[in-house]
PDB file of N, CA and C in Angstrom:
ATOM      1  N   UNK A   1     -11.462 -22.709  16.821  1.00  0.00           N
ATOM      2  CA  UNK A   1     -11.674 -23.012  15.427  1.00  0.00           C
ATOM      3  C   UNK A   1     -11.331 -21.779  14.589  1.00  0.00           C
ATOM      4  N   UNK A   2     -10.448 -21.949  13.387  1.00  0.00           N
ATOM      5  CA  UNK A   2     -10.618 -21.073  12.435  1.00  0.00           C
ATOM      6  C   UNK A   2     -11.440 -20.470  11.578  1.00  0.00           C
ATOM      7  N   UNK A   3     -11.851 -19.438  11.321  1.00  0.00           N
ATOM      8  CA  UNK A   3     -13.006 -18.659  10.584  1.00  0.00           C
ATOM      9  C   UNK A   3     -12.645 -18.964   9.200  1.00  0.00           C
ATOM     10  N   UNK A   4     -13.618 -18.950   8.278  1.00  0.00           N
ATOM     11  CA  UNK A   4     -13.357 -19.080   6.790  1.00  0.00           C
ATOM     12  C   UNK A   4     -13.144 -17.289   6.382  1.00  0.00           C
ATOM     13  N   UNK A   5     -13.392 -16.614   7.100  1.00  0.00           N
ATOM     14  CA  UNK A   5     -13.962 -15.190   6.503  1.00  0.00           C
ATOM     15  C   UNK A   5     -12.885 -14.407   7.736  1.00  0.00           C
ATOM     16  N   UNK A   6     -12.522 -13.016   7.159  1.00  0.00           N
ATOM     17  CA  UNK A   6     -11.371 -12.742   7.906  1.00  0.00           C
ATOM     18  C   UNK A   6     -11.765 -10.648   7.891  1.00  0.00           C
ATOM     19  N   UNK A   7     -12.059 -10.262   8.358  1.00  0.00           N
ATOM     20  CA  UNK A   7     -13.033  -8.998   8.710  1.00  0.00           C
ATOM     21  C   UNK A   7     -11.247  -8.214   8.837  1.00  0.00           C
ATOM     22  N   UNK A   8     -11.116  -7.284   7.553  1.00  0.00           N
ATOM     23  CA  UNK A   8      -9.614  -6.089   7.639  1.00  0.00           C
ATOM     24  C   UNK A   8     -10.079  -5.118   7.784  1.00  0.00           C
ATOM     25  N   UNK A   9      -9.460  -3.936   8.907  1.00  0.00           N
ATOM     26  CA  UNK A   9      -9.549  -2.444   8.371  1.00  0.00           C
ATOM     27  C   UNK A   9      -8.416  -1.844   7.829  1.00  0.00           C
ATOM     28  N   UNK A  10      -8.113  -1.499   7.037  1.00  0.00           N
ATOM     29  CA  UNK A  10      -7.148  -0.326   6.599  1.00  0.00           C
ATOM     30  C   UNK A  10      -7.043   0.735   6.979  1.00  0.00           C
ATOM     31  N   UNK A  11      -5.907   1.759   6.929  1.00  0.00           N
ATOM     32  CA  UNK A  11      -6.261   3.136   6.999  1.00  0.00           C
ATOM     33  C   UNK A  11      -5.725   3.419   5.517  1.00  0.00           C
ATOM     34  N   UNK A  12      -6.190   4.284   4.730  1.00  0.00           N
ATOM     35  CA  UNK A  12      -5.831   4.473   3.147  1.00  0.00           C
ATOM     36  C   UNK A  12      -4.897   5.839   3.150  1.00  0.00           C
ATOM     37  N   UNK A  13      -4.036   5.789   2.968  1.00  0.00           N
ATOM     38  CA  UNK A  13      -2.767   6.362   2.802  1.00  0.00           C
ATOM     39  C   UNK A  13      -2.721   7.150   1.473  1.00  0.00           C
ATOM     40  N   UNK A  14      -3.733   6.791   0.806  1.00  0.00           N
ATOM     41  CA  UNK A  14      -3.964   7.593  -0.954  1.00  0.00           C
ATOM     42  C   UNK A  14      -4.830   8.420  -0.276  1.00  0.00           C
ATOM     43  N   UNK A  15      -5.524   9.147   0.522  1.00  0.00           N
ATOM     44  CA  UNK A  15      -6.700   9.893   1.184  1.00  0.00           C
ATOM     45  C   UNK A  15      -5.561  11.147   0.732  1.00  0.00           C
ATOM     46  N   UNK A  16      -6.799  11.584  -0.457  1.00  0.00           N
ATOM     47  CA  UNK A  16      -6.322  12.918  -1.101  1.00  0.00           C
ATOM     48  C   UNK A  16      -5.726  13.904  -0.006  1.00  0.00           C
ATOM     49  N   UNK A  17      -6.085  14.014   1.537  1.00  0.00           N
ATOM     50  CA  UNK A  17      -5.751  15.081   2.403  1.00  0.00           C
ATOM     51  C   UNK A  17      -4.130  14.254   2.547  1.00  0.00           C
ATOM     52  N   UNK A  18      -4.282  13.155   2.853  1.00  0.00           N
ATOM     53  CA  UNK A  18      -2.758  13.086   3.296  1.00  0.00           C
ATOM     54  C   UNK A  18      -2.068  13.158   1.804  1.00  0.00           C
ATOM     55  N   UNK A  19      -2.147  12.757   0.926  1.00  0.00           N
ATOM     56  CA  UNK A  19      -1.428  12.954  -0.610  1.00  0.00           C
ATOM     57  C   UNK A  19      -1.145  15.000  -0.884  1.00  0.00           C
ATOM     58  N   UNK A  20      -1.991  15.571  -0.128  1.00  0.00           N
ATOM     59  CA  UNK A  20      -1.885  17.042  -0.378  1.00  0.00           C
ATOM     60  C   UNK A  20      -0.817  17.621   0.972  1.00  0.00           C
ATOM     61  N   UNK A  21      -0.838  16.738   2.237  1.00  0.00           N
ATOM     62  CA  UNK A  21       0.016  17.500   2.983  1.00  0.00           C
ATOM     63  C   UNK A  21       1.752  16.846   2.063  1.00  0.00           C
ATOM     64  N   UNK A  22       1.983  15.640   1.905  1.00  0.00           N
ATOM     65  CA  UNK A  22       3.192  14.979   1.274  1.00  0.00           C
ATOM     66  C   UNK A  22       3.593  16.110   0.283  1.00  0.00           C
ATOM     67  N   UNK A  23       2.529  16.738  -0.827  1.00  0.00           N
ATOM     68  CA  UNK A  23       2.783  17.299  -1.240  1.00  0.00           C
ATOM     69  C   UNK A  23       3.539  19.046  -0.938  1.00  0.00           C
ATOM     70  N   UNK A  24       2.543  19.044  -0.222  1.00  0.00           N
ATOM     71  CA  UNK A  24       3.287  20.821   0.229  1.00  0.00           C
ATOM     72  C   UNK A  24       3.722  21.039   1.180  1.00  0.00           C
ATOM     73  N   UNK A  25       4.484  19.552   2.395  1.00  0.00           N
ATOM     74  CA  UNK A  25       5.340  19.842   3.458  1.00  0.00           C
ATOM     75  C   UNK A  25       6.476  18.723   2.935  1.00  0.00           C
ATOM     76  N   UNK A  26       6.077  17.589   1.979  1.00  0.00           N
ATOM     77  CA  UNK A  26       7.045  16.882   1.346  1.00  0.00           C
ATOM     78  C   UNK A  26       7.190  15.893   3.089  1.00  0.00           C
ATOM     79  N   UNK A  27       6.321  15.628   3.988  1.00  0.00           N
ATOM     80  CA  UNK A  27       6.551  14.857   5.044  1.00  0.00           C
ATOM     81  C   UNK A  27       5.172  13.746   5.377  1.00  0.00           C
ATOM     82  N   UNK A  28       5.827  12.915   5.931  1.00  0.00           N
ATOM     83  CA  UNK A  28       4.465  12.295   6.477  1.00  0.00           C
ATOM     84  C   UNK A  28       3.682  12.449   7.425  1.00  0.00           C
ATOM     85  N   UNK A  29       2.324  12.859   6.949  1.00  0.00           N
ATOM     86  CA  UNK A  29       1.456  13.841   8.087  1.00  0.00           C
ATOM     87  C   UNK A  29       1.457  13.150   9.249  1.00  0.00           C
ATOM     88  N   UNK A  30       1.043  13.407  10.557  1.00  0.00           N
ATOM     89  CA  UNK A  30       0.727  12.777  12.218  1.00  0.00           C
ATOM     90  C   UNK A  30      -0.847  13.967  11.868  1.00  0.00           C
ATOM     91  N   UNK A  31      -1.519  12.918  12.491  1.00  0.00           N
ATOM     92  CA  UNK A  31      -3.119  13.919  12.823  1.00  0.00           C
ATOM     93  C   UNK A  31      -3.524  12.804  13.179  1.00  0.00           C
ATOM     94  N   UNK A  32      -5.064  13.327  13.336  1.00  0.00           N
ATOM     95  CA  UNK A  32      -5.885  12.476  14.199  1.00  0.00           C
ATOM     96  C   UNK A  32      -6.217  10.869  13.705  1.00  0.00           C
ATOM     97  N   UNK A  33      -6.120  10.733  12.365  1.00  0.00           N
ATOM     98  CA  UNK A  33      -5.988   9.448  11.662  1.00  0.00           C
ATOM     99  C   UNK A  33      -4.663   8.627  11.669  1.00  0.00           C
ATOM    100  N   UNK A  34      -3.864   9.143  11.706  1.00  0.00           N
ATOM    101  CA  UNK A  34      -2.574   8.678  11.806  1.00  0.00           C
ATOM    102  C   UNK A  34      -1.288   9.270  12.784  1.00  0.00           C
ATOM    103  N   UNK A  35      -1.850   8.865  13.955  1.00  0.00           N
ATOM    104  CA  UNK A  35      -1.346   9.885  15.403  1.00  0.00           C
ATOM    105  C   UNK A  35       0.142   9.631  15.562  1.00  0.00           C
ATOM    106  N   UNK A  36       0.727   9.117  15.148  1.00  0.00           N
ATOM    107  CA  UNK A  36       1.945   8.787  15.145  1.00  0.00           C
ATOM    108  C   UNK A  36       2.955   9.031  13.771  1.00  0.00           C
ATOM    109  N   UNK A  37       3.927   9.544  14.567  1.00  0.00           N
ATOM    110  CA  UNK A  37       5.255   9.533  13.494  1.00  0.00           C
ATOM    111  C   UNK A  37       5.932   8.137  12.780  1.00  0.00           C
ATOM    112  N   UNK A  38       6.186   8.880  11.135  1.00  0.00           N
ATOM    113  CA  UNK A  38       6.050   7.172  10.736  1.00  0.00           C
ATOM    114  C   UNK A  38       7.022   6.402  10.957  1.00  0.00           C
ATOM    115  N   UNK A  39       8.005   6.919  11.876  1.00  0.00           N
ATOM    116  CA  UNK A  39       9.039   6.080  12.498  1.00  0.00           C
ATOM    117  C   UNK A  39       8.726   5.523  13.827  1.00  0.00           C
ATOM    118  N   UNK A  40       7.584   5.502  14.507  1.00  0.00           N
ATOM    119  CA  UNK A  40       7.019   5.414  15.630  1.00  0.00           C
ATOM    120  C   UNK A  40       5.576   4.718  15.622  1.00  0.00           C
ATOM    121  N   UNK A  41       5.082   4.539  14.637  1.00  0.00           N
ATOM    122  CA  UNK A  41       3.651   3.988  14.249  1.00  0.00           C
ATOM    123  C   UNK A  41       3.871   2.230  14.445  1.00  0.00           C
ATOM    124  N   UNK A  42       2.942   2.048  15.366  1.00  0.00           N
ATOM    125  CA  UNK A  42       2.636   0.555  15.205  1.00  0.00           C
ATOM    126  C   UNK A  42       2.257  -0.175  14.246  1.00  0.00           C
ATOM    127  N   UNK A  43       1.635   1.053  13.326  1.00  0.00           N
ATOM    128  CA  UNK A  43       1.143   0.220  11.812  1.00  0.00           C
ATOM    129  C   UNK A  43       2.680  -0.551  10.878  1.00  0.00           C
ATOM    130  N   UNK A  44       2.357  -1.674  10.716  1.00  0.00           N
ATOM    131  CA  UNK A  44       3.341  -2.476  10.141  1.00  0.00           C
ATOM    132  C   UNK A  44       3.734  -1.802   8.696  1.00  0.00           C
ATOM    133  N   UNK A  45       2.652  -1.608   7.921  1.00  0.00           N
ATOM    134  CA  UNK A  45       2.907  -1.024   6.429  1.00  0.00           C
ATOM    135  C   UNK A  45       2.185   0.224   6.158  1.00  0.00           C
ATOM    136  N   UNK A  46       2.517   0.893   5.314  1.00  0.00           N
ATOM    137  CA  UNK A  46       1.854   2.052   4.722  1.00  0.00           C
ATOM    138  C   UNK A  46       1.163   1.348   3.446  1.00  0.00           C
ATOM    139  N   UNK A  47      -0.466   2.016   3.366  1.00  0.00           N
ATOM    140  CA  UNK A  47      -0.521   1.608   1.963  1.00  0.00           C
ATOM    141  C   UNK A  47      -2.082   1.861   1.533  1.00  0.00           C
ATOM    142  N   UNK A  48      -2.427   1.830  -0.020  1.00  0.00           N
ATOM    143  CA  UNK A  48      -3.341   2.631  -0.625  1.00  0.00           C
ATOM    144  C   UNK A  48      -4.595   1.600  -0.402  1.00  0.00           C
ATOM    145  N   UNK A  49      -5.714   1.940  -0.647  1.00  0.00           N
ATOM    146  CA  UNK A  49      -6.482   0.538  -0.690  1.00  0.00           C
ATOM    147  C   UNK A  49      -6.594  -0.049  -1.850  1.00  0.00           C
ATOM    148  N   UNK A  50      -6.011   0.896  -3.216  1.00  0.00           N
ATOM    149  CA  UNK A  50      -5.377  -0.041  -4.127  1.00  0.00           C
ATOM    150  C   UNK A  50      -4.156  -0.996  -4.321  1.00  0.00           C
ATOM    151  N   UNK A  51      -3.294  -0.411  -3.262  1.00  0.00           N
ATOM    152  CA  UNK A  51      -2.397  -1.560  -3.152  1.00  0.00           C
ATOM    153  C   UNK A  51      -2.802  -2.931  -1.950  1.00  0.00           C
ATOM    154  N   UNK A  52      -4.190  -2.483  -1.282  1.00  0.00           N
ATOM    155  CA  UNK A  52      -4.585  -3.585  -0.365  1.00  0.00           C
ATOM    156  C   UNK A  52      -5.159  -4.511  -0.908  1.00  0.00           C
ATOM    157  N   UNK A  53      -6.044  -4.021  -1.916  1.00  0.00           N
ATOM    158  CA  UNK A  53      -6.747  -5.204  -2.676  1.00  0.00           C
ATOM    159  C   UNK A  53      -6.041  -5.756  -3.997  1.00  0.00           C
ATOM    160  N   UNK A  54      -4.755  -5.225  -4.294  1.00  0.00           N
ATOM    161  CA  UNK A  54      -4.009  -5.871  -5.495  1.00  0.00           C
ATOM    162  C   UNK A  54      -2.958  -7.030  -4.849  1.00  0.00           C
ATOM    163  N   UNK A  55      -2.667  -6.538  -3.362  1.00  0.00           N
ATOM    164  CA  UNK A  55      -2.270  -7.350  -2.349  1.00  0.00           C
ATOM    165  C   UNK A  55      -2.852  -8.589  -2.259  1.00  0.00           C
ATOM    166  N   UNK A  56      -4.373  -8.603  -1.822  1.00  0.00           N
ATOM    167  CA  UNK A  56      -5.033  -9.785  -1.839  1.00  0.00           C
ATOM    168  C   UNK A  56      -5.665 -10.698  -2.931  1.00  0.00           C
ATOM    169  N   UNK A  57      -5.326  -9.996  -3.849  1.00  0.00           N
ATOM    170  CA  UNK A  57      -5.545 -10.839  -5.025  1.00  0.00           C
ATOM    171  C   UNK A  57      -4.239 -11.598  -5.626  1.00  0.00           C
ATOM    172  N   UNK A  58      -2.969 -10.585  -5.297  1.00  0.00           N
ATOM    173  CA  UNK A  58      -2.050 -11.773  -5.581  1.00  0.00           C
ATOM    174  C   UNK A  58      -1.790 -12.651  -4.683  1.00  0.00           C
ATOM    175  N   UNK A  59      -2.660 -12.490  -3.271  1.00  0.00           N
ATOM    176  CA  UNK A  59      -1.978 -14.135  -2.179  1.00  0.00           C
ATOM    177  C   UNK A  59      -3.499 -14.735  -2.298  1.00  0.00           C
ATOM    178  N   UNK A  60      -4.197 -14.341  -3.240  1.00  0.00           N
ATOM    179  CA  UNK A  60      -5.505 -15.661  -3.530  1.00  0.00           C
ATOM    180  C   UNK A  60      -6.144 -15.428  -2.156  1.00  0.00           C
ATOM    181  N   UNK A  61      -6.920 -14.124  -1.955  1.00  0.00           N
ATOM    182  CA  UNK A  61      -8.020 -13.821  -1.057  1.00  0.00           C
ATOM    183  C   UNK A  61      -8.707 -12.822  -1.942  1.00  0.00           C
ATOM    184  N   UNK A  62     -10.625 -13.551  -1.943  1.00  0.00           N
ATOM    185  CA  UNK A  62     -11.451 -12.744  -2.517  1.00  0.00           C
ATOM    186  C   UNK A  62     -12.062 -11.930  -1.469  1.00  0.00           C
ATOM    187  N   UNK A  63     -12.163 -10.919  -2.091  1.00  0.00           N
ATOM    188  CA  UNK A  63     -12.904  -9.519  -1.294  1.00  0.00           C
ATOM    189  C   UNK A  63     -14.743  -9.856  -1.279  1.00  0.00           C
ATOM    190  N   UNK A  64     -15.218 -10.484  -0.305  1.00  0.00           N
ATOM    191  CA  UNK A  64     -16.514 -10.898  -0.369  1.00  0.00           C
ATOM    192  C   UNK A  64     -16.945  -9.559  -0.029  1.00  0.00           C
ATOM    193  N   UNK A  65     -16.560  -8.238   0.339  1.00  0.00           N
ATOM    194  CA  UNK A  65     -17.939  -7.485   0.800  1.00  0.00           C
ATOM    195  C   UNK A  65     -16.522  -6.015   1.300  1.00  0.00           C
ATOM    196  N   UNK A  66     -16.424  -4.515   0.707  1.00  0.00           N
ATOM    197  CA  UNK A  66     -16.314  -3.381   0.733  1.00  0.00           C
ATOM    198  C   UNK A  66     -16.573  -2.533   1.697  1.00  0.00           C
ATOM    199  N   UNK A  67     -16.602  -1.493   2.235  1.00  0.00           N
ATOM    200  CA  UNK A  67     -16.929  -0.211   2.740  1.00  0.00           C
ATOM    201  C   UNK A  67     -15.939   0.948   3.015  1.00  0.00           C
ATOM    202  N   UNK A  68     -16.224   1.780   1.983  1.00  0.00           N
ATOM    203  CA  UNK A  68     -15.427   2.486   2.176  1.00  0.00           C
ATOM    204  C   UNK A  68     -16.203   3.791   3.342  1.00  0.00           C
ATOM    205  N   UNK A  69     -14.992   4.320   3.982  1.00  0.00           N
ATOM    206  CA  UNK A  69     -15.574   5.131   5.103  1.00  0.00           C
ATOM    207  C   UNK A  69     -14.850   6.272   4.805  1.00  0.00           C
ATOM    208  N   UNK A  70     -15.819   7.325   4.865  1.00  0.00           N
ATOM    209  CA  UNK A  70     -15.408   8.961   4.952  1.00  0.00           C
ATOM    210  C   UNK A  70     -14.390   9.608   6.079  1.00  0.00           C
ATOM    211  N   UNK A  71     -14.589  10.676   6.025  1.00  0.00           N
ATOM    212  CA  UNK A  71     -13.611  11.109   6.705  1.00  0.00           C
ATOM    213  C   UNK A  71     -14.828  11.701   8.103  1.00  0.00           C
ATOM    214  N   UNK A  72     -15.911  11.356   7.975  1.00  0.00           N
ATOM    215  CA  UNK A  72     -17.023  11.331   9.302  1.00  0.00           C
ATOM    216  C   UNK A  72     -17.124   9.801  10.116  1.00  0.00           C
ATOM    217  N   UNK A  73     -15.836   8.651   9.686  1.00  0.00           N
ATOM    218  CA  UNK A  73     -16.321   7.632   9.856  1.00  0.00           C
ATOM    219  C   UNK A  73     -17.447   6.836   9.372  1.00  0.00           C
ATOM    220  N   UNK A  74     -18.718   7.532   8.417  1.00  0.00           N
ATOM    221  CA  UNK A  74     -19.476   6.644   8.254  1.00  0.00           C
ATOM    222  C   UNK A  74     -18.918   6.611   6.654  1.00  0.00           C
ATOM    223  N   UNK A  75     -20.242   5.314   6.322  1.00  0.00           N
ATOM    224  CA  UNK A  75     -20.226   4.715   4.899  1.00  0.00           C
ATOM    225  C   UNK A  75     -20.123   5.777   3.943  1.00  0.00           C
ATOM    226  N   UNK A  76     -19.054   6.199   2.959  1.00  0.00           N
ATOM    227  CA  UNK A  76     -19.381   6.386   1.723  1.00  0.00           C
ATOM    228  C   UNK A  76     -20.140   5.970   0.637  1.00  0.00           C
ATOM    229  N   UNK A  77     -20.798   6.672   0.010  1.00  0.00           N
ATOM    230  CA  UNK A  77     -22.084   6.101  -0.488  1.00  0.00           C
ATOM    231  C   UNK A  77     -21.774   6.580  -2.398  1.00  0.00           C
ATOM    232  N   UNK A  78     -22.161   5.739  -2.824  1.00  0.00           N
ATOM    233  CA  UNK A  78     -22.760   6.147  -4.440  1.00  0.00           C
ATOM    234  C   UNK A  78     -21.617   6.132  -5.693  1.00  0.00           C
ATOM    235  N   UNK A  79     -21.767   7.183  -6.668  1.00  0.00           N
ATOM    236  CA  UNK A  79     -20.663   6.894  -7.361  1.00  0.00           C
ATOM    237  C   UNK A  79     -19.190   7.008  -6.984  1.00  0.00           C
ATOM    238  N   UNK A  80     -18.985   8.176  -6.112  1.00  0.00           N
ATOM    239  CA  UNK A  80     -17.813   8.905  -5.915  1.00  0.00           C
ATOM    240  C   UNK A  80     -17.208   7.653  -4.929  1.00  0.00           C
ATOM    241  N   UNK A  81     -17.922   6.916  -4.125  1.00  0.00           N
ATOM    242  CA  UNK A  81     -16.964   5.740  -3.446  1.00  0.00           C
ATOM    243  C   UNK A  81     -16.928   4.875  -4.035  1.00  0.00           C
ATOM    244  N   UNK A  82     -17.287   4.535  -5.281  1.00  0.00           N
ATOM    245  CA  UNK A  82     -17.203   3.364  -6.143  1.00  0.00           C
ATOM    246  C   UNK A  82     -16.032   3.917  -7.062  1.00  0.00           C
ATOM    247  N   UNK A  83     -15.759   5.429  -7.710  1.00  0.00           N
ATOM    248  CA  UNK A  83     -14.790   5.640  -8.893  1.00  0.00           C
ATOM    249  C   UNK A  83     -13.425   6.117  -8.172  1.00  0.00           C
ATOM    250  N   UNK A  84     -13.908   6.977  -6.909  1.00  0.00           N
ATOM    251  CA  UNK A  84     -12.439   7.799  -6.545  1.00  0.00           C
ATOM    252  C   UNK A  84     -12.400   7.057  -4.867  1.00  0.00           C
ATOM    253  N   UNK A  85     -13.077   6.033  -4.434  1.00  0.00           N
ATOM    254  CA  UNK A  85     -12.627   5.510  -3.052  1.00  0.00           C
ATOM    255  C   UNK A  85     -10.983   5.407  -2.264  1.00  0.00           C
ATOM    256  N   UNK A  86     -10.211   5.435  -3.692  1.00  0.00           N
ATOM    257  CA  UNK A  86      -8.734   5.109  -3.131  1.00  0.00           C
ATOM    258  C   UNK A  86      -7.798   6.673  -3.250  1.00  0.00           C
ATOM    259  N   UNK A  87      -9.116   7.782  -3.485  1.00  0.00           N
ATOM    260  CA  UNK A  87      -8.546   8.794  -3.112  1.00  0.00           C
ATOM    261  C   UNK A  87      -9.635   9.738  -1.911  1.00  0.00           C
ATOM    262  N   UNK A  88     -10.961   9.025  -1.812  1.00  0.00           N
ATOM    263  CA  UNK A  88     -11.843  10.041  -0.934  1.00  0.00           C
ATOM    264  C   UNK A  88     -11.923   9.660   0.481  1.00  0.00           C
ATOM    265  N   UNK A  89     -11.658   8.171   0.286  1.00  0.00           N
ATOM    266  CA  UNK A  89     -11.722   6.996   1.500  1.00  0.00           C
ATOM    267  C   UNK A  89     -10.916   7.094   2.730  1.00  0.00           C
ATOM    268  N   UNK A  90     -11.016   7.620   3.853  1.00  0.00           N
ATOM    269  CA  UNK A  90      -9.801   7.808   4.584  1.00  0.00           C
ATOM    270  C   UNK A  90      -9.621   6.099   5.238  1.00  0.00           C
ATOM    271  N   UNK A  91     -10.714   5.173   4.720  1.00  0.00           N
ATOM    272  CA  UNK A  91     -10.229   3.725   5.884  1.00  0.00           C
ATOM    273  C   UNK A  91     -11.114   2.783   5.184  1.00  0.00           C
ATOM    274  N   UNK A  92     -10.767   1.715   4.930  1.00  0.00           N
ATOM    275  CA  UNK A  92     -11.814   1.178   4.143  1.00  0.00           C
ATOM    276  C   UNK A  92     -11.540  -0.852   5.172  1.00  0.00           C
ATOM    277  N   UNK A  93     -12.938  -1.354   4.962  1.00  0.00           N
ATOM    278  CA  UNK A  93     -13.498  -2.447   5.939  1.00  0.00           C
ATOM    279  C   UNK A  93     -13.683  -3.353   5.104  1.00  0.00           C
ATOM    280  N   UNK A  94     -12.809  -4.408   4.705  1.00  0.00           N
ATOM    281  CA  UNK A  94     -13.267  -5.537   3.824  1.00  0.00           C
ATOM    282  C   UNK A  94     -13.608  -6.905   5.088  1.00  0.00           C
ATOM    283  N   UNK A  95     -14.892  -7.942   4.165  1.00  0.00           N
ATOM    284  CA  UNK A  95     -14.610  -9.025   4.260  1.00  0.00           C
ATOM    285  C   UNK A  95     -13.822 -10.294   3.457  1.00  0.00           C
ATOM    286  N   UNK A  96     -13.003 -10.795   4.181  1.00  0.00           N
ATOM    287  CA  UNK A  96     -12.149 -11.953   2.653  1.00  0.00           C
ATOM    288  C   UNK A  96     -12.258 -13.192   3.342  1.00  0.00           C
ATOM    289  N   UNK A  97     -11.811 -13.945   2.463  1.00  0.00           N
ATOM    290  CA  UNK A  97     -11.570 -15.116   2.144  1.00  0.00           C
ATOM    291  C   UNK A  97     -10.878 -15.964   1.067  1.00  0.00           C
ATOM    292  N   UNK A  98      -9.968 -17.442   1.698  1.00  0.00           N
ATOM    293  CA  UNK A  98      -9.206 -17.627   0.969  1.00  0.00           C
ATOM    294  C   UNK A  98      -9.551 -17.861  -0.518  1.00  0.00           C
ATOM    295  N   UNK A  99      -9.266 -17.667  -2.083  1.00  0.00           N
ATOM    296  CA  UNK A  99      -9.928 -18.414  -2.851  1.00  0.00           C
ATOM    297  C   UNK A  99     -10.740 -19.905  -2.606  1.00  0.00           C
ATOM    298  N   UNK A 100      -9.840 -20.457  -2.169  1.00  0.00           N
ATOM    299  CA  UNK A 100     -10.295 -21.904  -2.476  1.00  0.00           C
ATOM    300  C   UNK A 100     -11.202 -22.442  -1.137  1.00  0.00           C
ATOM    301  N   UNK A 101     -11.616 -21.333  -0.523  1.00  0.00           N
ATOM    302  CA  UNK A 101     -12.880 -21.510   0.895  1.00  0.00           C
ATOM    303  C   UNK A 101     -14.127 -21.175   0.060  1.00  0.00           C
ATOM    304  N   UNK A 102     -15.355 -22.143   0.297  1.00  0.00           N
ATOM    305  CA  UNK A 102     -16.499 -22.213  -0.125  1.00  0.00           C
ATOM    306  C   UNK A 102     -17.089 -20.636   0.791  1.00  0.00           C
ATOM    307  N   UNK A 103     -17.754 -19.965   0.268  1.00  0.00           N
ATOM    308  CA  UNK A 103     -18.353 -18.824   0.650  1.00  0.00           C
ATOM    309  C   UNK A 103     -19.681 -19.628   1.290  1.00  0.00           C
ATOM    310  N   UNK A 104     -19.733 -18.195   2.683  1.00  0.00           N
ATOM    311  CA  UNK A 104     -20.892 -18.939   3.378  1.00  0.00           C
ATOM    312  C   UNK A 104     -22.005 -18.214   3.449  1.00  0.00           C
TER     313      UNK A 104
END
């Protein structure tokens, strides 16, 4: 059976550390978050978690539920993951669903 609710992780690609190496090696970093060269990465797309959730709002999936995660793996907490998440966030955990699925 199909789930109404669809559990994403991201890795956020706006994570001010990788936006600062682009900047002063002008390359795409490999480290422990992103172990692979980006010609070699299994990850299908690169991308911000502002372009993940502007993504799912234009194919009509609501974001029932957030978490943005630090660079300790756990929850970011308070204002700073609510105003600057798509620059402090190294990975962020949504739940979605299609618009037109009754929330459960």
């Amino acid at each position: 059976r199909i789930g109404r609710q669809a559990i994403v992780s991201v890795p956020n690609f706006g994570h001010w550390r990788i936006r600062a190496d682009l900047l002063l090696n002008g390359r795409m970093p490999v480290n422990k978050t992103i172990p692979f060269s980006w010609f070699e990465t299994p990850n299908i797309h690169f991308c911000t978690i502002n372009d993940f959730e502007q993504l799912c709002a234009t194919h009509g999936f609501v974001i029932e539920n957030r978490v943005i995660l630090n660079s300790r793996g756990t929850r970011a907490k308070g204002m700073w993951a609510s105003m600057f998440g798509n620059m402090l966030g190294k990975q962020a955990v949504y739940t979605l669903r299609k618009a037109n699925t009754p929330a459960t």
